[in-house]
Protein backbone atom coordinates (compact mmCIF):
# COMPACT_ATOMS: atom_id res chain seq x y z
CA UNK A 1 120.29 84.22 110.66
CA UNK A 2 123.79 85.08 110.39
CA UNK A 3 125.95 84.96 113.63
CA UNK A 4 127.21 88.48 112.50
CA UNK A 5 123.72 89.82 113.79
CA UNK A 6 123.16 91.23 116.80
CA UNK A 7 120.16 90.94 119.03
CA UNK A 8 118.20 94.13 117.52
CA UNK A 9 118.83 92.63 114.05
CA UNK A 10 117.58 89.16 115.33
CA UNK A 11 114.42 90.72 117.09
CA UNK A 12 114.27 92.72 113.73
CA UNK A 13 114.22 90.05 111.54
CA UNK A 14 111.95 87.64 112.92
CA UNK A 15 109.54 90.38 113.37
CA UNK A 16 109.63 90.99 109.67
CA UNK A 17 109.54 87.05 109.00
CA UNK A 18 106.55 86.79 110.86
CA UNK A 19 105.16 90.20 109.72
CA UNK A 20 105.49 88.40 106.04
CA UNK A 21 103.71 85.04 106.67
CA UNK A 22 101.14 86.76 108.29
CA UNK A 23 100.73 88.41 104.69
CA UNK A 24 100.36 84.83 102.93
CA UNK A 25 103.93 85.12 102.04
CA UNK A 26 105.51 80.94 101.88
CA UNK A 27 108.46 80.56 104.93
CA UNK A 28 111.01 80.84 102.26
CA UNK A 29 110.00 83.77 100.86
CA UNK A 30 109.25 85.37 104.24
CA UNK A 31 112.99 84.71 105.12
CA UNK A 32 114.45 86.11 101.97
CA UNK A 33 112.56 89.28 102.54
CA UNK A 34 114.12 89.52 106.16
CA UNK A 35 117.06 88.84 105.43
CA UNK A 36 117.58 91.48 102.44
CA UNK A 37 115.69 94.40 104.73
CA UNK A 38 117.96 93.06 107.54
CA UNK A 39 121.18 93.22 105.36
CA UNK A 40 120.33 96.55 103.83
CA UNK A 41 119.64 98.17 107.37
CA UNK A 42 123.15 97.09 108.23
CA UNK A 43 124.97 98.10 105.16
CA UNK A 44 123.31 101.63 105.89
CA UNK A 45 124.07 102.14 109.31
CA UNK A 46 127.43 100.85 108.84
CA UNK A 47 127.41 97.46 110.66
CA UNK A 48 128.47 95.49 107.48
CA UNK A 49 131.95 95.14 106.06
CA UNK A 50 130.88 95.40 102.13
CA UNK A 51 128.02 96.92 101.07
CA UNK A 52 126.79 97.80 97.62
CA UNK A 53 126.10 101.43 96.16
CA UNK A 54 122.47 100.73 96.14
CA UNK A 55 122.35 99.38 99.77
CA UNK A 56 123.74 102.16 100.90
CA UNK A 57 122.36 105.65 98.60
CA UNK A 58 119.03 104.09 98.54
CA UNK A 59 116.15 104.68 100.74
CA UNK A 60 115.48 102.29 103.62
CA UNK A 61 113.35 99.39 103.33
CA UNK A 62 110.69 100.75 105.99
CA UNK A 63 110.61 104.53 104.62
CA UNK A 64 110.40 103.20 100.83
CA UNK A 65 107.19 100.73 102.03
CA UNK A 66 106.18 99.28 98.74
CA UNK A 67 106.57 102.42 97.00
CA UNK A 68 108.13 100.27 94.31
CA UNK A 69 105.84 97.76 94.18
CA UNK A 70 102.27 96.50 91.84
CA UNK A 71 101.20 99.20 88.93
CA UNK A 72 102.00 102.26 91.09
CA UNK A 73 101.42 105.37 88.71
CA UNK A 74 104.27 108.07 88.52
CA UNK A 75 104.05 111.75 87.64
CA UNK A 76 102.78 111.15 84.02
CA UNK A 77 100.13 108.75 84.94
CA UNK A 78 100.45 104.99 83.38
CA UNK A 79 103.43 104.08 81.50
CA UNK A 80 102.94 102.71 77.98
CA UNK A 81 103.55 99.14 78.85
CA UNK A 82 100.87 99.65 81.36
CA UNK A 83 98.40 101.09 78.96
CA UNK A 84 98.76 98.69 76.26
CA UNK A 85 98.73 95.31 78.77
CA UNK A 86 95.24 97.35 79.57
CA UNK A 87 94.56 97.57 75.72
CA UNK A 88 95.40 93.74 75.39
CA UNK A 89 92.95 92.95 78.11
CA UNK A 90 90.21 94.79 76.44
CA UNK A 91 91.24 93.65 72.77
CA UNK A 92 91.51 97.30 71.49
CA UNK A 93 92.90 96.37 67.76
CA UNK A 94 96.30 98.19 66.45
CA UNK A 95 97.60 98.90 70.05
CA UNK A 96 100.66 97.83 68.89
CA UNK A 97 101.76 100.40 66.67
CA UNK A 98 100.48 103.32 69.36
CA UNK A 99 101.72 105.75 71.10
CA UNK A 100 101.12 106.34 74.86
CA UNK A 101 98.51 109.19 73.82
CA UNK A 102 96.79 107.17 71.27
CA UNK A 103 96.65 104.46 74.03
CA UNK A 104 94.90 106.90 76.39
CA UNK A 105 92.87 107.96 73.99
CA UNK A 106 91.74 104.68 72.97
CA UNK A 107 91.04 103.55 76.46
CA UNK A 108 89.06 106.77 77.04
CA UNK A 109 91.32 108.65 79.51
């Protein structure tokens, strides 16, 4: 914990430490994730002195939720890569060489 932080960001962070381990996430891990929510919240709000582009366009941390994360499903459904890692599994042959809507079709969607 930087001594850059103020008390809110302190309270903040070792609530999201804790809020991590909780979730089987190892110490380490659990204090990386703090940190970058902690550091992005800053670099939005203004409290930082650089920030990137990203940090500070992007959504926050707590709105975006895990919206980015696991085999989420946009607009069009499954994404090729996620079709054909599903083809693999069930050892369609010739997945290889098809298309997203020969992968559907193969998979019976």
């Amino acid at each position: 914990m930087p001594q850059t932080w103020n008390n809110k960001r302190e309270r903040q962070y070792e609530h999201i430490k804790d809020s991590a381990e909780d979730r089987g996430a190892s110490t380490g891990r659990a204090k990386e994730i703090a940190a970058r929510t902690v550091n992005k919240n800053r670099a939005q709000s203004g409290e930082s002195r650089t920030a990137s582009k990203t940090s500070t366009k992007d959504v926050s941390p707590q709105h975006r939720g895990g919206k980015r994360s696991g085999n989420r499903q946009g607009p069009g459904g499954p994404t090729r890569d996620q079709l054909y890692n599903e083809a693999r599994k069930k050892n369609i042959r010739g997945r290889s060489t098809m298309t997203k809507k020969e992968l559907q079709k193969a998979l019976g969607r």
